[in-house]
N, C-alpha and C. Protein backbone atom coordinates (compact mmCIF):
# COMPACT_ATOMS: atom_id res chain seq x y z
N UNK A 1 53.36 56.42 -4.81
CA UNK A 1 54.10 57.66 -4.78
C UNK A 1 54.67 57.98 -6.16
N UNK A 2 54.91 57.12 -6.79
CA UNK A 2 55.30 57.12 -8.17
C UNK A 2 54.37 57.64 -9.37
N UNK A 3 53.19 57.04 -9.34
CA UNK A 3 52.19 57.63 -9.85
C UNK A 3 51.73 59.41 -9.62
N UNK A 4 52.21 59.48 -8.33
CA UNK A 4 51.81 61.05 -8.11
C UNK A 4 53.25 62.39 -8.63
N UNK A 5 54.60 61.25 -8.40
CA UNK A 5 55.08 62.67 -9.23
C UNK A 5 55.14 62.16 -10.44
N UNK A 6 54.37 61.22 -11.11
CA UNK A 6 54.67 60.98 -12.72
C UNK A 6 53.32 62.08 -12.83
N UNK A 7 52.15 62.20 -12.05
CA UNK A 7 51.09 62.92 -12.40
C UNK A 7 51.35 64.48 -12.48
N UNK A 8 52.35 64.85 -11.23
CA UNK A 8 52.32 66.13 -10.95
C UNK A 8 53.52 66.67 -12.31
N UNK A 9 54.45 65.86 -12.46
CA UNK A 9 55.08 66.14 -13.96
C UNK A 9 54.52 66.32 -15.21
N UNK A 10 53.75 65.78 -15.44
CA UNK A 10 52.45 65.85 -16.45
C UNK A 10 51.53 67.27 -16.31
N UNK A 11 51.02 67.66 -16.06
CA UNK A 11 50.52 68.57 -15.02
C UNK A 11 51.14 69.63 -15.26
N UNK A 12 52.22 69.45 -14.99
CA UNK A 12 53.06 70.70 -15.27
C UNK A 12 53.51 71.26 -16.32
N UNK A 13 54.00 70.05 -17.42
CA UNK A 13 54.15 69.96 -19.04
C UNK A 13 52.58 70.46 -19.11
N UNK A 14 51.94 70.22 -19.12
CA UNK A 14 50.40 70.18 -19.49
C UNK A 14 49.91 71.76 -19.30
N UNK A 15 50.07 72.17 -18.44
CA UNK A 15 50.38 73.46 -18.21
C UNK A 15 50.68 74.63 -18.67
N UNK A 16 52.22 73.98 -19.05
CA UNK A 16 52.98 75.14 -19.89
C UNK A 16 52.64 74.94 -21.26
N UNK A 17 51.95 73.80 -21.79
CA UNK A 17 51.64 73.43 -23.31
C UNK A 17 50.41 74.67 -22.95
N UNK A 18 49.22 74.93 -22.31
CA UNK A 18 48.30 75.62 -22.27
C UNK A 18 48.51 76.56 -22.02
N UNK A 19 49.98 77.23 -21.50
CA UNK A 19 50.24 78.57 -21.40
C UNK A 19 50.92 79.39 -22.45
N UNK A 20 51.63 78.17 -23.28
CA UNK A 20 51.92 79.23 -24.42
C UNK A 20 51.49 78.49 -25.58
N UNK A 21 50.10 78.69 -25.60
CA UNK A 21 49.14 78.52 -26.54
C UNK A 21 48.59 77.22 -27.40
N UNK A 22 48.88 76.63 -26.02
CA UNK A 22 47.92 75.19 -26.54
C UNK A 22 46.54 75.15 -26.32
N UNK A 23 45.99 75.82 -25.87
CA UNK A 23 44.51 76.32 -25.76
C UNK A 23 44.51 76.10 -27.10
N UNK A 24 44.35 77.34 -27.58
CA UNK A 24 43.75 77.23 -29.04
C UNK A 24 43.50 75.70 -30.01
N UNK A 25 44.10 74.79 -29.43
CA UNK A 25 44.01 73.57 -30.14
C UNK A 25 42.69 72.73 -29.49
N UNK A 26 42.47 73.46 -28.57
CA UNK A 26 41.40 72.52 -27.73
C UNK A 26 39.76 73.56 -27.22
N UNK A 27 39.26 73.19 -27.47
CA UNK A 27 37.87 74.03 -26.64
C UNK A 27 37.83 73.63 -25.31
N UNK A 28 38.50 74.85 -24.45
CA UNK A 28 38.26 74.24 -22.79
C UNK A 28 37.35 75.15 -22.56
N UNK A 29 36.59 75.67 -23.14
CA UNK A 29 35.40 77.14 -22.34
C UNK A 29 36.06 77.83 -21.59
N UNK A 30 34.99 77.61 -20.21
CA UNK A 30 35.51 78.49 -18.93
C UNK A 30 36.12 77.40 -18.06
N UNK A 31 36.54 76.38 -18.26
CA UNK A 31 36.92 75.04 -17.42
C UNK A 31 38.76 74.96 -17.95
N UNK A 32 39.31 75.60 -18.52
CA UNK A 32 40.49 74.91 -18.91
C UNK A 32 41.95 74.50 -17.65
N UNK A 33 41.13 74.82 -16.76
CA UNK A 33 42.07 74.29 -15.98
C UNK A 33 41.93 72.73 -15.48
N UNK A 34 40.67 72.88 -15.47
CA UNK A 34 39.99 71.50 -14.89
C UNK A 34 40.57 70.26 -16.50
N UNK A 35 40.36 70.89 -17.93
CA UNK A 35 40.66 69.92 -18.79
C UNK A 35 41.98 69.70 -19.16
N UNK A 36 42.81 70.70 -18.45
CA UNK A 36 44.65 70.64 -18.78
C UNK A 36 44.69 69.42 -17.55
N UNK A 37 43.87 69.40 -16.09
CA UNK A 37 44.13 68.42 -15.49
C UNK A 37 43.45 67.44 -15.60
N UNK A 38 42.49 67.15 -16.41
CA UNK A 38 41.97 65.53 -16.86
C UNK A 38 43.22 65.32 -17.75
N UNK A 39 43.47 65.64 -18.60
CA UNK A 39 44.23 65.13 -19.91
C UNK A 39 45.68 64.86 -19.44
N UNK A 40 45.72 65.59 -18.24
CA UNK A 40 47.33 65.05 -17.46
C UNK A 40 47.38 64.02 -17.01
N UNK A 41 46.28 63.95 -16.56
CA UNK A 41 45.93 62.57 -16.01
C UNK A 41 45.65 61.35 -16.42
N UNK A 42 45.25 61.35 -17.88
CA UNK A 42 44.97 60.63 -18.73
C UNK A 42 46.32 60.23 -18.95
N UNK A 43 47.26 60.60 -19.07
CA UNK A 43 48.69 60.54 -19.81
C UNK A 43 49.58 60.15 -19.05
N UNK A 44 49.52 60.73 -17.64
CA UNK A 44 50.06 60.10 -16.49
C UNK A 44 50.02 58.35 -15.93
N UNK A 45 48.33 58.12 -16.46
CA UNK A 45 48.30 56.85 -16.59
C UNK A 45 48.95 55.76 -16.87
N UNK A 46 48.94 56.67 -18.71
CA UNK A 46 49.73 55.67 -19.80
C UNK A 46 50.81 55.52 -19.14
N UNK A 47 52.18 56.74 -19.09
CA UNK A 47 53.20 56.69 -18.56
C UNK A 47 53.31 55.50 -17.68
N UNK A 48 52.42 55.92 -16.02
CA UNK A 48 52.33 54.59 -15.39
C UNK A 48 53.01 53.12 -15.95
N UNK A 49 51.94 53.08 -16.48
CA UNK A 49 51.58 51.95 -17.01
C UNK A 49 52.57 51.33 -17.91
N UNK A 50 53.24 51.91 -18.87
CA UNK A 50 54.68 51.66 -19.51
C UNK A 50 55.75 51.63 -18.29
N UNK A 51 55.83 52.18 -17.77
CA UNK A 51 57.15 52.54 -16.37
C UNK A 51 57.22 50.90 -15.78
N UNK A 52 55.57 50.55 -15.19
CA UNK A 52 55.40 49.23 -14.65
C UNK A 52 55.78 48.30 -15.45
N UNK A 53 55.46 48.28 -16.84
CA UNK A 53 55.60 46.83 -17.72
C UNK A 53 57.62 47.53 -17.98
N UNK A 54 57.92 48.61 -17.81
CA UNK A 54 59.42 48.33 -17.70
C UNK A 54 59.67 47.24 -16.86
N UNK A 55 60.03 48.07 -15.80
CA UNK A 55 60.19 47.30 -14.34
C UNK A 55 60.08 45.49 -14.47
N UNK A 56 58.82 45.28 -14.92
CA UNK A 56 58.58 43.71 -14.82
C UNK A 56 59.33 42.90 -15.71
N UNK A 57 59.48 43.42 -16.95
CA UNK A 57 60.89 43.28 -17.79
C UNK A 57 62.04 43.28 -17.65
N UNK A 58 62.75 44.45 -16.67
CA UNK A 58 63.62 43.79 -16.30
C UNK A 58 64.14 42.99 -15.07
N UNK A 59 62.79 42.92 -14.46
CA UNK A 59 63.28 41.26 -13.33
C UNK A 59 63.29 40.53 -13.73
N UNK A 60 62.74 40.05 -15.07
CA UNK A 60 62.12 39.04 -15.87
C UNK A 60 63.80 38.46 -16.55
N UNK A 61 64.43 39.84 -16.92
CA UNK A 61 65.73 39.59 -18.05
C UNK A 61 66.69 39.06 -16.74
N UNK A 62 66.42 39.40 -15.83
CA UNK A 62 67.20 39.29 -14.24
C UNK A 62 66.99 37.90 -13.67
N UNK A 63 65.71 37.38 -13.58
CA UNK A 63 65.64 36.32 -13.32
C UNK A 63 66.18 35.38 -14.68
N UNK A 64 65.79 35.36 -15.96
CA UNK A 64 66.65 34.78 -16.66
C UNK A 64 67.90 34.70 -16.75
N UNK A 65 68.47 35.47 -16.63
CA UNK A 65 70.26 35.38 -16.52
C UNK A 65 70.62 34.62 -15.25
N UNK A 66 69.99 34.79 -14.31
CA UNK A 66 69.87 33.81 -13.16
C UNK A 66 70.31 32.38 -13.81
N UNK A 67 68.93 32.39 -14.44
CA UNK A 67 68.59 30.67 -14.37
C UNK A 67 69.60 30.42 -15.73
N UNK A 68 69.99 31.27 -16.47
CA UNK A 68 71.11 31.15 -17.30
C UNK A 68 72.51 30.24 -16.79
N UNK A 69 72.75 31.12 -15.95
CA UNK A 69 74.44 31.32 -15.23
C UNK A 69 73.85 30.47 -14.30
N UNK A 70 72.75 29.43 -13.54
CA UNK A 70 72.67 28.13 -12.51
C UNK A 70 72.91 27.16 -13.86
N UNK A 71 72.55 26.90 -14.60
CA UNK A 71 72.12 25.89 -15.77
C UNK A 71 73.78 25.76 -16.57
N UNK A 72 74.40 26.39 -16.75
CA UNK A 72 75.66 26.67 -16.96
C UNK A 72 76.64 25.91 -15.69
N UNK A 73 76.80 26.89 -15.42
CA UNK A 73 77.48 26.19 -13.73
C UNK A 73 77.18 24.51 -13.83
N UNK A 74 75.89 23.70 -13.45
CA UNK A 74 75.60 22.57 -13.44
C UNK A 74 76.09 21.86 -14.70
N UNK A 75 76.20 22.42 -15.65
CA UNK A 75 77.12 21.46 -17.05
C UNK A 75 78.44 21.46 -16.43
């Protein structure tokens, strides 16, 4: 579910970049709707993909402070 409004946010930026005149930077022919939504999608990915390696980082800093504050305690 996360992936879909990180996509549909994208999408939408993506959008308004092609509505006030990001075309011109790109050759979409007669398809530019179809290539404003590949390239959202492309980006939506990345996003993904950074969001997740957040996340795992900070259980990671979470579980360390854990084993911090047990290891402590036991001295």
């Amino acid at each position: 579910m996360k992936f879909i409004k990180t996509y549909a946010m994208t999408l939408a930026l993506c959008y308004i970049f092609v509505f006030f005149g990001g075309w011109m930077l790109f050759d979409f022919s007669k398809r530019h709707f179809v290539a404003t939504a590949a390239c959202a999608f492309i980006v939506a990915v990345i996003i993904s993909v950074f969001v997740a390696q957040d996340e795992k980082i900070e259980q990671l800093e979470r579980r360390v402070k854990e084993l911090e504050e047990k290891s402590n305690s036991a001295l």
